[in-house]
Protein backbone atom coordinates (compact mmCIF):
# COMPACT_ATOMS: atom_id res chain seq x y z
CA UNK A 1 0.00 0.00 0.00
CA UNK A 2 2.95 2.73 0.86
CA UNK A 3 4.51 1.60 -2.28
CA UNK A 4 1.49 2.44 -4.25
CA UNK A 5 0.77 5.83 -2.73
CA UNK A 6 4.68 7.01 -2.92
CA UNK A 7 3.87 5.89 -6.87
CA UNK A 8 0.94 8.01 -7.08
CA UNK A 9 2.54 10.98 -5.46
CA UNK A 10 5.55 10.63 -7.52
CA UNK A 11 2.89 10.36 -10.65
CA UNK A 12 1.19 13.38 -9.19
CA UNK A 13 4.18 15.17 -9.10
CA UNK A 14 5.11 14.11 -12.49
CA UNK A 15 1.73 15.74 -13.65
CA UNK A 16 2.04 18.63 -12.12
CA UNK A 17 5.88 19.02 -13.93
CA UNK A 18 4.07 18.54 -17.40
CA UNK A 19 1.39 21.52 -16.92
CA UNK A 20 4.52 23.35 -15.92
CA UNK A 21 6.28 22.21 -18.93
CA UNK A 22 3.07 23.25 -20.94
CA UNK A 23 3.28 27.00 -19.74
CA UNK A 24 7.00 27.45 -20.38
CA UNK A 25 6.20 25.88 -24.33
CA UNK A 26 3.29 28.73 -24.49
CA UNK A 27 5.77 31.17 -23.62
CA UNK A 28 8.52 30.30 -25.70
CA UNK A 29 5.48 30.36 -28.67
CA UNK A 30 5.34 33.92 -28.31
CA UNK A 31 9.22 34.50 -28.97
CA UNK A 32 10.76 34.76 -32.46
CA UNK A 33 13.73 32.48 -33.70
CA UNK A 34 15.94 32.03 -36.30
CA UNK A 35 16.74 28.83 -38.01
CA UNK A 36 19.75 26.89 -39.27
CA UNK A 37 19.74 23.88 -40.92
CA UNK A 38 17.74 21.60 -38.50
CA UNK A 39 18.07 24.32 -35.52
CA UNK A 40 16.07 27.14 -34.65
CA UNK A 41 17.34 29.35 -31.86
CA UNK A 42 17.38 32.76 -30.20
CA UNK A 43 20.43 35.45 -29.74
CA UNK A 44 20.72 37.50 -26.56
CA UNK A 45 23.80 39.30 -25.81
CA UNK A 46 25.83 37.97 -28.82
CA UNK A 47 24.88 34.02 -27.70
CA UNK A 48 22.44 31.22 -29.36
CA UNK A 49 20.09 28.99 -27.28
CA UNK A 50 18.37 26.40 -29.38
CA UNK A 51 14.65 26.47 -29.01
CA UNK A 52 13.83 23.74 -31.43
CA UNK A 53 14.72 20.37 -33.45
CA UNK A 54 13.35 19.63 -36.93
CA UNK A 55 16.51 17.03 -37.80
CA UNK A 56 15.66 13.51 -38.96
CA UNK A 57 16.99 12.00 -35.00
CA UNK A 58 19.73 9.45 -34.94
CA UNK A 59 23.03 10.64 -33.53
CA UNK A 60 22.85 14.03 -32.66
CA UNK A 61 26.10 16.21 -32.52
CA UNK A 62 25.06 19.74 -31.23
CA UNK A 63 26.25 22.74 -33.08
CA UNK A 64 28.64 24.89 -31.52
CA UNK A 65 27.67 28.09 -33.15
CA UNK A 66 24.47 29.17 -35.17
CA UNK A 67 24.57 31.94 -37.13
CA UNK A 68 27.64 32.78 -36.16
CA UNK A 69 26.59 32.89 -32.57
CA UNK A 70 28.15 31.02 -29.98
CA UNK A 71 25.42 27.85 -28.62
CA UNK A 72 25.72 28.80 -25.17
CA UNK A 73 22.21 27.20 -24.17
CA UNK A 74 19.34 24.33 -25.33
CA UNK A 75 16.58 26.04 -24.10
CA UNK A 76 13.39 24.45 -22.11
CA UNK A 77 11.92 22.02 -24.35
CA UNK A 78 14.14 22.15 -27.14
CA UNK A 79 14.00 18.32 -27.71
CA UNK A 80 11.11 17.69 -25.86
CA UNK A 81 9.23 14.48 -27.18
CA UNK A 82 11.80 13.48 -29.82
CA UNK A 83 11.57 9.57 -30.44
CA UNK A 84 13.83 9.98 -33.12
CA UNK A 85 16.62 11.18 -30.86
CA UNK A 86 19.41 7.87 -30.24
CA UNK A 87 22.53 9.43 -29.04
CA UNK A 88 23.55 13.28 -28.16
CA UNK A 89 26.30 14.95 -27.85
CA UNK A 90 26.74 18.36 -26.24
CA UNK A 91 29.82 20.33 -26.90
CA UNK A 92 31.96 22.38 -24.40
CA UNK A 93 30.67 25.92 -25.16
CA UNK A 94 27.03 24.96 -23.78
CA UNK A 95 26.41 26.38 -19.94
CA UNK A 96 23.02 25.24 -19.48
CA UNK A 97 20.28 22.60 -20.41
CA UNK A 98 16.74 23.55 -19.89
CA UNK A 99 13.56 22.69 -18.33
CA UNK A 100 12.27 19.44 -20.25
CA UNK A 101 14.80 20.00 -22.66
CA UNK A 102 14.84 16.01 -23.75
CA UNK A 103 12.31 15.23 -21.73
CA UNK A 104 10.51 12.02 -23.24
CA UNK A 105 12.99 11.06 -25.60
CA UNK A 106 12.10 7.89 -25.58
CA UNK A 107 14.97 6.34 -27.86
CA UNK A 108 17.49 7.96 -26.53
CA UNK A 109 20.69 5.32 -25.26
CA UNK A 110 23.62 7.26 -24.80
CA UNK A 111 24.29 11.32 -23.62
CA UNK A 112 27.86 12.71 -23.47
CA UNK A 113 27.34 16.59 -21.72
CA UNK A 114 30.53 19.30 -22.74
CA UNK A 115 33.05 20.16 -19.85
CA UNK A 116 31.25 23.94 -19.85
CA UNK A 117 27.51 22.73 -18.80
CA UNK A 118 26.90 23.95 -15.27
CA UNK A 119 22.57 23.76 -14.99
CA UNK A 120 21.16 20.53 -15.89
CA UNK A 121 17.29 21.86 -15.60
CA UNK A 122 13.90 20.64 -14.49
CA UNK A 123 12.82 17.31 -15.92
CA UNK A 124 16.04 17.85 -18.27
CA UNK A 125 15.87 13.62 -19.30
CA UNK A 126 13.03 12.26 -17.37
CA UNK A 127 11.53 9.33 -18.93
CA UNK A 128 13.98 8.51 -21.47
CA UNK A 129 13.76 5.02 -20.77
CA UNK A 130 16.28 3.36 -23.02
CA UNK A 131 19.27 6.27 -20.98
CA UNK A 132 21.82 3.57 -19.74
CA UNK A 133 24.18 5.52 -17.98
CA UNK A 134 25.87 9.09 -17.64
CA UNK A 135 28.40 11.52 -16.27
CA UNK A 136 27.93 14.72 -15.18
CA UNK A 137 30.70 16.48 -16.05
CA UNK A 138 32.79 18.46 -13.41
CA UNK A 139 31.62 21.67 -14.64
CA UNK A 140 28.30 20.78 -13.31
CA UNK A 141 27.05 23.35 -10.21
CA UNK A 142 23.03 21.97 -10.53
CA UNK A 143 20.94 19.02 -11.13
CA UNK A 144 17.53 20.31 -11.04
CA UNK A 145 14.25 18.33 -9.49
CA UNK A 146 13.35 15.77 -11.44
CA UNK A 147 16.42 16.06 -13.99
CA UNK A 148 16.85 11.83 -14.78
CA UNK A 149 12.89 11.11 -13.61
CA UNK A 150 11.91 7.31 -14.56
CA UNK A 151 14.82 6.87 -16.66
CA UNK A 152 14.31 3.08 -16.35
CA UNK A 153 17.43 1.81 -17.85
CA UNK A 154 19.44 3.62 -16.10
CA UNK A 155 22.46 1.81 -14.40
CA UNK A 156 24.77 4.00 -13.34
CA UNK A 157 25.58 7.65 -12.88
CA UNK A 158 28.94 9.89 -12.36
CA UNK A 159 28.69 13.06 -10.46
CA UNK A 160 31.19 15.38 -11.20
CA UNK A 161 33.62 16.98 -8.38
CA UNK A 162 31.42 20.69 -8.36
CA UNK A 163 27.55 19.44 -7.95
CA UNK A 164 26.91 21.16 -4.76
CA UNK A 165 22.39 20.69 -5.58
CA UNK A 166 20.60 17.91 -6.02
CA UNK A 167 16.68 18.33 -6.79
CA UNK A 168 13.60 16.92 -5.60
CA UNK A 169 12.85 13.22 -7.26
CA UNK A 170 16.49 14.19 -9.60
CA UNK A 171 16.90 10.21 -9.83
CA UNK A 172 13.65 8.66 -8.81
CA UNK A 173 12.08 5.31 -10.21
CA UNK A 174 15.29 4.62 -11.90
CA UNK A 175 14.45 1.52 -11.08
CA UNK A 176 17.46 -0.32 -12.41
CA UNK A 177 20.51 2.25 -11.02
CA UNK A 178 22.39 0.10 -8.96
CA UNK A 179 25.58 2.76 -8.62
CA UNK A 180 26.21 6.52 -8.13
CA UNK A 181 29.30 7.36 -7.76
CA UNK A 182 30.32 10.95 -6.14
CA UNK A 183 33.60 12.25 -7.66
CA UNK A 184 33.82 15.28 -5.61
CA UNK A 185 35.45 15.93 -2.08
CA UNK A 186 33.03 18.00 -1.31
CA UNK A 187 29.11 16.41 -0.82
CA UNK A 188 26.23 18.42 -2.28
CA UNK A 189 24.32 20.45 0.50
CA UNK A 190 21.44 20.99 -1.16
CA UNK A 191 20.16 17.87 -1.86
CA UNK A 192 16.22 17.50 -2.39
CA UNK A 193 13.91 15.12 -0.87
CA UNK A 194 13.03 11.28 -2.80
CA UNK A 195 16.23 12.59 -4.85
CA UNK A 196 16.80 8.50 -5.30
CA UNK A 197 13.34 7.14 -4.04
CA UNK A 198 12.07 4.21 -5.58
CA UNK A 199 15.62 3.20 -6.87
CA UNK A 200 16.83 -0.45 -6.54
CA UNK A 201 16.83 -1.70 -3.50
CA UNK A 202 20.57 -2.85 -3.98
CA UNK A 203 21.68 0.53 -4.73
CA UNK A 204 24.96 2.11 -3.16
CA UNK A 205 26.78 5.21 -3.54
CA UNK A 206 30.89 5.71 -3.73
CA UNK A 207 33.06 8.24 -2.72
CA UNK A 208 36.52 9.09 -2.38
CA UNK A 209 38.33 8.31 1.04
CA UNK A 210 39.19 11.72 1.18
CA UNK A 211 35.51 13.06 0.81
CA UNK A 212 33.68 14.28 3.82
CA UNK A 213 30.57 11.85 2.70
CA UNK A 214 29.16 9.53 4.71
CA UNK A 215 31.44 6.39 5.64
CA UNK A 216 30.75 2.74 3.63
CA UNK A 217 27.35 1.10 5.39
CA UNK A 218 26.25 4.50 6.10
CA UNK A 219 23.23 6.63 4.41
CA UNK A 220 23.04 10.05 2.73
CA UNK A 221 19.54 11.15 1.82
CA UNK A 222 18.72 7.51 1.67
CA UNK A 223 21.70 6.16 -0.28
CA UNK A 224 23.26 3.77 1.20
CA UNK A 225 27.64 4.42 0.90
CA UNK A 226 29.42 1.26 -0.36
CA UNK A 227 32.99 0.41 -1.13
CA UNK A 228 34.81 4.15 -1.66
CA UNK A 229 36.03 4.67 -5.20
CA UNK A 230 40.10 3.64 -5.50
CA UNK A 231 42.24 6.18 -6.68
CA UNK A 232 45.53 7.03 -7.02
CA UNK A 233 47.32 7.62 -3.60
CA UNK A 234 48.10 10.70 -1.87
CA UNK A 235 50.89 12.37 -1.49
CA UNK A 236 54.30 11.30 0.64
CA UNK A 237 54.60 13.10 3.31
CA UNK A 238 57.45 14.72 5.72
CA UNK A 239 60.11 14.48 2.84
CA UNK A 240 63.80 15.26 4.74
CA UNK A 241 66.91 15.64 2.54
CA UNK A 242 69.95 15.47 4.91
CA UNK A 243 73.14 16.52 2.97
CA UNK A 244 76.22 14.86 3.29
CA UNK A 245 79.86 14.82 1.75
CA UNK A 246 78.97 14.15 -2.20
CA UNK A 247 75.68 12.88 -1.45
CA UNK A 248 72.14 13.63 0.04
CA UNK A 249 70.03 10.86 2.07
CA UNK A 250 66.17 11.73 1.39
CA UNK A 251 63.79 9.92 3.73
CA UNK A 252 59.97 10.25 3.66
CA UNK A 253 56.84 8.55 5.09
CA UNK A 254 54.17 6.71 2.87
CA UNK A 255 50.89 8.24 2.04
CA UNK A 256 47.72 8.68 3.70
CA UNK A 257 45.88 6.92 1.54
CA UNK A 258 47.64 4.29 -0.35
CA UNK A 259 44.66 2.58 -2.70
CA UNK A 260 44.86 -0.55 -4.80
CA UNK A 261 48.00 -2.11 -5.40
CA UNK A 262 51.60 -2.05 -4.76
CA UNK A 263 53.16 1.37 -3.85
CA UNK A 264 55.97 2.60 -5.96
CA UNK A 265 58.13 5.94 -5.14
CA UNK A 266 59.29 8.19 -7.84
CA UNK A 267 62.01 10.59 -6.80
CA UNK A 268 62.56 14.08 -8.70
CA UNK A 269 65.72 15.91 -8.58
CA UNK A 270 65.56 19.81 -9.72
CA UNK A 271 62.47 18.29 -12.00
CA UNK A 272 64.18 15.68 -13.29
CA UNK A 273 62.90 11.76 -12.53
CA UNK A 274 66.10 10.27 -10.51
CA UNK A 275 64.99 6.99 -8.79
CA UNK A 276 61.73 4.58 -9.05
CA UNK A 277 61.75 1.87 -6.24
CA UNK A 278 59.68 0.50 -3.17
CA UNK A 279 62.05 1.77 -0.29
CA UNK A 280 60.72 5.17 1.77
CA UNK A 281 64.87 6.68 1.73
CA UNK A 282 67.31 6.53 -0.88
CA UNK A 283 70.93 7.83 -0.76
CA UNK A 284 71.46 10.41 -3.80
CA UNK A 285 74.95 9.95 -4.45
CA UNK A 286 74.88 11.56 -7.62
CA UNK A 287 75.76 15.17 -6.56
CA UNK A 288 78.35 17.96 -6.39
CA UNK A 289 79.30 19.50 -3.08
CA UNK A 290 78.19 23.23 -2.64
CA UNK A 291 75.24 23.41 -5.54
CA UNK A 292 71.47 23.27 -4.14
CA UNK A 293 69.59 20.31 -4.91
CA UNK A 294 65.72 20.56 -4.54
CA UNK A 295 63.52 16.60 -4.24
CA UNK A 296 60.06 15.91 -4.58
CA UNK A 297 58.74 12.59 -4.02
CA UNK A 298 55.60 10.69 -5.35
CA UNK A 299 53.74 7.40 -4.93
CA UNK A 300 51.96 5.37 -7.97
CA UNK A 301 49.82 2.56 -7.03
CA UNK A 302 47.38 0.43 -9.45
CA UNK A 303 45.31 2.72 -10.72
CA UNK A 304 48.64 5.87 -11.17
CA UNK A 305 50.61 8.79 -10.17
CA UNK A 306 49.48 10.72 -7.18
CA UNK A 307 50.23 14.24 -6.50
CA UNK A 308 53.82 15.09 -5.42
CA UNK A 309 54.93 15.81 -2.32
CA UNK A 310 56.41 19.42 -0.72
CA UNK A 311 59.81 19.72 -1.81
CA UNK A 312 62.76 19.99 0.47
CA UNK A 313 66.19 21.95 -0.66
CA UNK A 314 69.52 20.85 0.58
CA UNK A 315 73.53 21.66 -0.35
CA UNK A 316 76.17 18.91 -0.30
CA UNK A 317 79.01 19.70 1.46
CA UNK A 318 82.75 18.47 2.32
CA UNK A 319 82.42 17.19 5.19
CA UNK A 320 85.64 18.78 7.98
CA UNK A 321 85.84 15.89 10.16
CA UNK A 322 87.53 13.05 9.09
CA UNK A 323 85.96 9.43 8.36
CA UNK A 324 86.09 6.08 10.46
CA UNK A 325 89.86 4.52 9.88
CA UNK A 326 89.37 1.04 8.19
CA UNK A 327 91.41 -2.45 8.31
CA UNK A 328 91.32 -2.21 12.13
CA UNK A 329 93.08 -5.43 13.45
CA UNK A 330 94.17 -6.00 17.10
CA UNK A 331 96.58 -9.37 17.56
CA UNK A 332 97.44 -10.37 21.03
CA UNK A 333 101.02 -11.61 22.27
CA UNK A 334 103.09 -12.38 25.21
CA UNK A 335 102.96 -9.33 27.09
CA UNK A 336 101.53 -6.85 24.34
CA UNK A 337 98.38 -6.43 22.17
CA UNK A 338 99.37 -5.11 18.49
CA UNK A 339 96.81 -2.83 16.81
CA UNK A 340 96.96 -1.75 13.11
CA UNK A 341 94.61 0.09 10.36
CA UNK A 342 94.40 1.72 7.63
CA UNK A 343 93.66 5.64 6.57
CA UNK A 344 89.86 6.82 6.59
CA UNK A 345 89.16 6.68 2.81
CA UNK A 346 87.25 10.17 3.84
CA UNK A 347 89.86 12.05 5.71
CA UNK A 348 87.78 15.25 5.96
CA UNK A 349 88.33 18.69 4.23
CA UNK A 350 91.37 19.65 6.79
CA UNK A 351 94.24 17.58 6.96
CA UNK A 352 94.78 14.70 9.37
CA UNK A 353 96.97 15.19 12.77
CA UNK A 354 96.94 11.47 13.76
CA UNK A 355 94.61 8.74 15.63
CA UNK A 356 93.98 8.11 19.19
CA UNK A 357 94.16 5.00 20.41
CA UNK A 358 91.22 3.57 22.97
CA UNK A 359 91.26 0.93 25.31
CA UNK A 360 88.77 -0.58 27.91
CA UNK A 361 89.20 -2.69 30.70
CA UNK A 362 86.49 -3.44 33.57
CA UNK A 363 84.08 -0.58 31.89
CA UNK A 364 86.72 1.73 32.11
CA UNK A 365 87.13 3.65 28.79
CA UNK A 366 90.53 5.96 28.47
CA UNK A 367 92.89 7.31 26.16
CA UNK A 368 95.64 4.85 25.45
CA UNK A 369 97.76 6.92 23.20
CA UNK A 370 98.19 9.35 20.46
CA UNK A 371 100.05 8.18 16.95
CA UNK A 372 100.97 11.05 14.63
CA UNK A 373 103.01 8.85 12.51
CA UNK A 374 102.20 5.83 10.77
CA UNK A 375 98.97 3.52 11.31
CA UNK A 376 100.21 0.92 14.08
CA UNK A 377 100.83 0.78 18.01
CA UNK A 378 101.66 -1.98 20.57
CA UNK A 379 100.41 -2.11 23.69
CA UNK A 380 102.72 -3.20 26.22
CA UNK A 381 100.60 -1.98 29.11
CA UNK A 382 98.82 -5.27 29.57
CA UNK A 383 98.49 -8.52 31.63
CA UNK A 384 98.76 -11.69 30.61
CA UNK A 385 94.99 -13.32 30.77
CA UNK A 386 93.07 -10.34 30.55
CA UNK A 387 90.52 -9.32 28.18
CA UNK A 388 91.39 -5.43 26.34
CA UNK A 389 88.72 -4.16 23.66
CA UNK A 390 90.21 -1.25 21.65
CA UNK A 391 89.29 1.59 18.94
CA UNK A 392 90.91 3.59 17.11
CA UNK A 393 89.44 7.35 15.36
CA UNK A 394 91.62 9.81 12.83
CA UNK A 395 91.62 13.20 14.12
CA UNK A 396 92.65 17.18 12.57
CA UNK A 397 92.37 20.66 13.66
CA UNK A 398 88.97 20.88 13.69
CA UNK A 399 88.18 17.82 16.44
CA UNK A 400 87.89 13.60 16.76
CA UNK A 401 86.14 11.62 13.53
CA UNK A 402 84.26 8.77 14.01
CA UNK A 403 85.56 5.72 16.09
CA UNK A 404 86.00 2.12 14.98
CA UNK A 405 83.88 -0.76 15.99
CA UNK A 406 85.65 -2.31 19.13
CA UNK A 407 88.17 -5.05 18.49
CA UNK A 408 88.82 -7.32 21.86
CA UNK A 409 92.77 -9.11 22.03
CA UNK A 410 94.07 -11.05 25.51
CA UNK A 411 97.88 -11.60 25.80
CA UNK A 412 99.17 -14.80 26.81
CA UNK A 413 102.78 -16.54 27.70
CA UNK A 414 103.05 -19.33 24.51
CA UNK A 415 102.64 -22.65 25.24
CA UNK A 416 106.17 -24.69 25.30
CA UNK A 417 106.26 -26.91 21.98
CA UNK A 418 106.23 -30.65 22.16
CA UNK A 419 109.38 -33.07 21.90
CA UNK A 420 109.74 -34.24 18.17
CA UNK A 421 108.57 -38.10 18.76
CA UNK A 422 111.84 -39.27 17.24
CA UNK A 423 113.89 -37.48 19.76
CA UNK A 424 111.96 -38.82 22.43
CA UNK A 425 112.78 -42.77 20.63
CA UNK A 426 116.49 -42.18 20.43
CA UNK A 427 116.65 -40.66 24.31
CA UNK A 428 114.34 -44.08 25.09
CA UNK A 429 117.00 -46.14 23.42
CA UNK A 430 119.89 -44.01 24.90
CA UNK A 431 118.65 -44.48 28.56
CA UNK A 432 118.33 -48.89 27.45
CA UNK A 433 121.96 -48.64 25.89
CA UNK A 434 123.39 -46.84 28.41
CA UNK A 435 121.64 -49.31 31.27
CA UNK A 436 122.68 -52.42 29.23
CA UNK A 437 126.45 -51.01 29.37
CA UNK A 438 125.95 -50.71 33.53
CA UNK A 439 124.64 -53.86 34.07
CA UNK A 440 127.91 -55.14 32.11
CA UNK A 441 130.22 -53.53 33.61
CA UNK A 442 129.04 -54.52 36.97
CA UNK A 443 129.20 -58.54 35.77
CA UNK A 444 132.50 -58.00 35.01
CA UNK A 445 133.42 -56.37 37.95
CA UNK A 446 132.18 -59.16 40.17
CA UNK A 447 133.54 -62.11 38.10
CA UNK A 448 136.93 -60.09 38.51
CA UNK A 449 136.72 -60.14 42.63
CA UNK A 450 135.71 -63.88 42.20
């Protein structure tokens, strides 16, 4: 019963939006055109609205100028009733559609609107019932009551990023739209009642992440939100370029919204494309000291680029303190510890004094020594048994560089070597020999006193 009364009022309605249609036709009776070809149309202040249609229907390209007038309007009925009408197209220079302007167009499938319409009217489309889908154009400011009434084919519809009103009944018994999809950031405010009434049940409306619409599973004027719409993701944020000696490490954290896919960084240097990869840091290495560098960063997921991200300048610069030596090597030995290394292979923009030598013992950290010639030192300060852990840093004028990782060493007395096994058999068969030559000697000896 509720569903047959909101179908009468909606008829009702309907009715009452044809007697209106019927006055604004009188009217436009009573005003003089000129014609064109299939066109007839009015000027006012140097521009053409179309007021009629005489063509043979089919695909319909709309001119841009007539009479040498720029087609800045279809006015309110223009089309109105044309069942020879199967496909339009609207170019860019058109601002505004009018009242019932294709209203009952009954074989019309397919509508492309210019980038410069802003006014969709009253009942612009209602009932053309063969309409399958549309997009309203970004340009668009209005969708007027009524503007898609009964457009039963109708499946799906793209709002454009600038619709800020919706009429009364603008989409209602569309009874197969299943999608509408909301393209701007922004939701309309004025948005008239039973804008989508009597719409499939299964309906749902998508938005961008980033919009201020309702959340998925939630309503606006009766639509039910689903999934949002994926996009491109945002941009990178807190970009950092620390400069270094011939290089610049850039570091930056992913986007807000990341959308469909796998996320791919693109790097720019100064405008130019530099590095493509997964990572959130990369090392430019590919730089001069003292010239400014400027980055921007972007992410690209399945559906493309997003925007870039604020750029960051840095300069490159020599660095003054001198790099971590390298080839560190501690060997232990009988009462010392050796330590060698090599040179830093960054030795700073000042030249090197020397290294300082480290050592630890028990947690206690001190200075061991200071070597201003060569790359070597032994230790002779030590005890036999006990752990000592060691680095080593390269200093100059201008103060210490960076230490090396510790290196431990514990000095020991050698162990004695083994007797050669041969030595040990002839000693063996010395001690027999000489023992056979005693125990001789002593037979002799006491056959002699016998």
């Amino acid at each position: 019963m509720a569903k047959r009364t909101g179908r009468c009022m909606g008829f009702t309605f309907f009715v009452l939006l044809l007697l209106l249609g019927a006055f604004f036709f009188v009217a436009m009776g009573n005003v003089s055109a000129d014609q064109e070809g299939d066109y007839s149309y009015t000027v006012k202040d140097g521009n053409a609205t179309i007021t009629g249609y005489i063509g043979a229907g089919g695909a319909v390209i709309i001119p841009s100028t007539l009479g040498g007038f720029t087609t800045v309007a279809i006015g309110d009925g223009a089309f109105f009733h044309d069942s020879s009408l199967t496909s339009l197209t609207i170019p860019d220079n058109v601002t505004s559609i009018g009242a019932y302007a294709f209203s009952w167009c009954i074989s019309l499938i397919s509508v492309t609107l210019g980038t410069g319409v802003t006014i969709i009217g009253l009942s612009a489309f209602d009932y053309c019932p063969l309409l399958t889908s549309v997009t309203i154009p970004d340009s668009v400011r209005s969708i007027q009551g009524s503007a898609f009434y009964d457009c039963a084919a109708l499946t799906s519809v793209n709002i454009g990023r600038n619709v800020t009103s919706i009429g009364i009944y603008a989409f209602a018994y569309c009874g197969s739209l299943s999608s509408i999809s909301f393209l701007g950031l922004i939701a309309p405010t004025d948005v008239g009642v039973n804008c989508f009434h009597a719409t499939d049940p299964e309906i749902s409306g998508h938005a961008y992440a980033a919009s201020n619409f309702p959340a998925p599973g939630s309503t606006f004027h009766g639509l039910l939100m689903g999934a949002i719409i994926p996009e491109a993701p945002s941009a990178p944020t807190g970009l950092t370029a620390i400069a270094g000696d011939d290089h610049v490490l850039l570091n930056w954290t992913s986007p807000s919204y990341l959308g469909p896919g796998s996320i791919t960084y693109h790097l720019f240097r100064n405008g130019t494309l530099v590095w493509s990869g997964s990572a959130v840091e990369y090392n430019d290495t590919n730089v001069v000291n003292s010239i400014e560098y400027s980055y921007k960063v972007a992410a690209q997921n399945a559906i493309g680029w997003g925007p870039n991200s604020t750029g960051v300048q840095t300069t490159p610069t020599a660095s003054l303190m001198p790099g971590v030596p390298t080839n560190f090597h501690v060997t232990p030995g009988n009462g010392y510890v050796n330590l060698s290394w090599s040179a830093p292979t960054n030795s700073g923009s000042i030249q090197l004094t020397g290294y300082k030598i480290y050592r630890t013992n028990n947690s206690n950290v001190r200075l061991l020594a200071t070597v201003t010639s060569g790359t070597s030192y032994r230790d002779t300060s030590v005890t036999n048994g006990l752990a000592y852990y060691y680095q080593v840093c390269a200093f100059s004028s201008v103060g210490n560089g960076v230490v090396t990782d510790i290196k431990s060493a514990t000095p020991k007395v050698p162990q004695s070597d083994p007797l050669d096994p041969n030595i040990v058999q002839y000693i063996g068969i010395g001690v027999i020999a000489i023992m056979a030559l005693a125990g001789a000697a002593t037979f002799v000896m006491r056959r002699h006193r016998s």
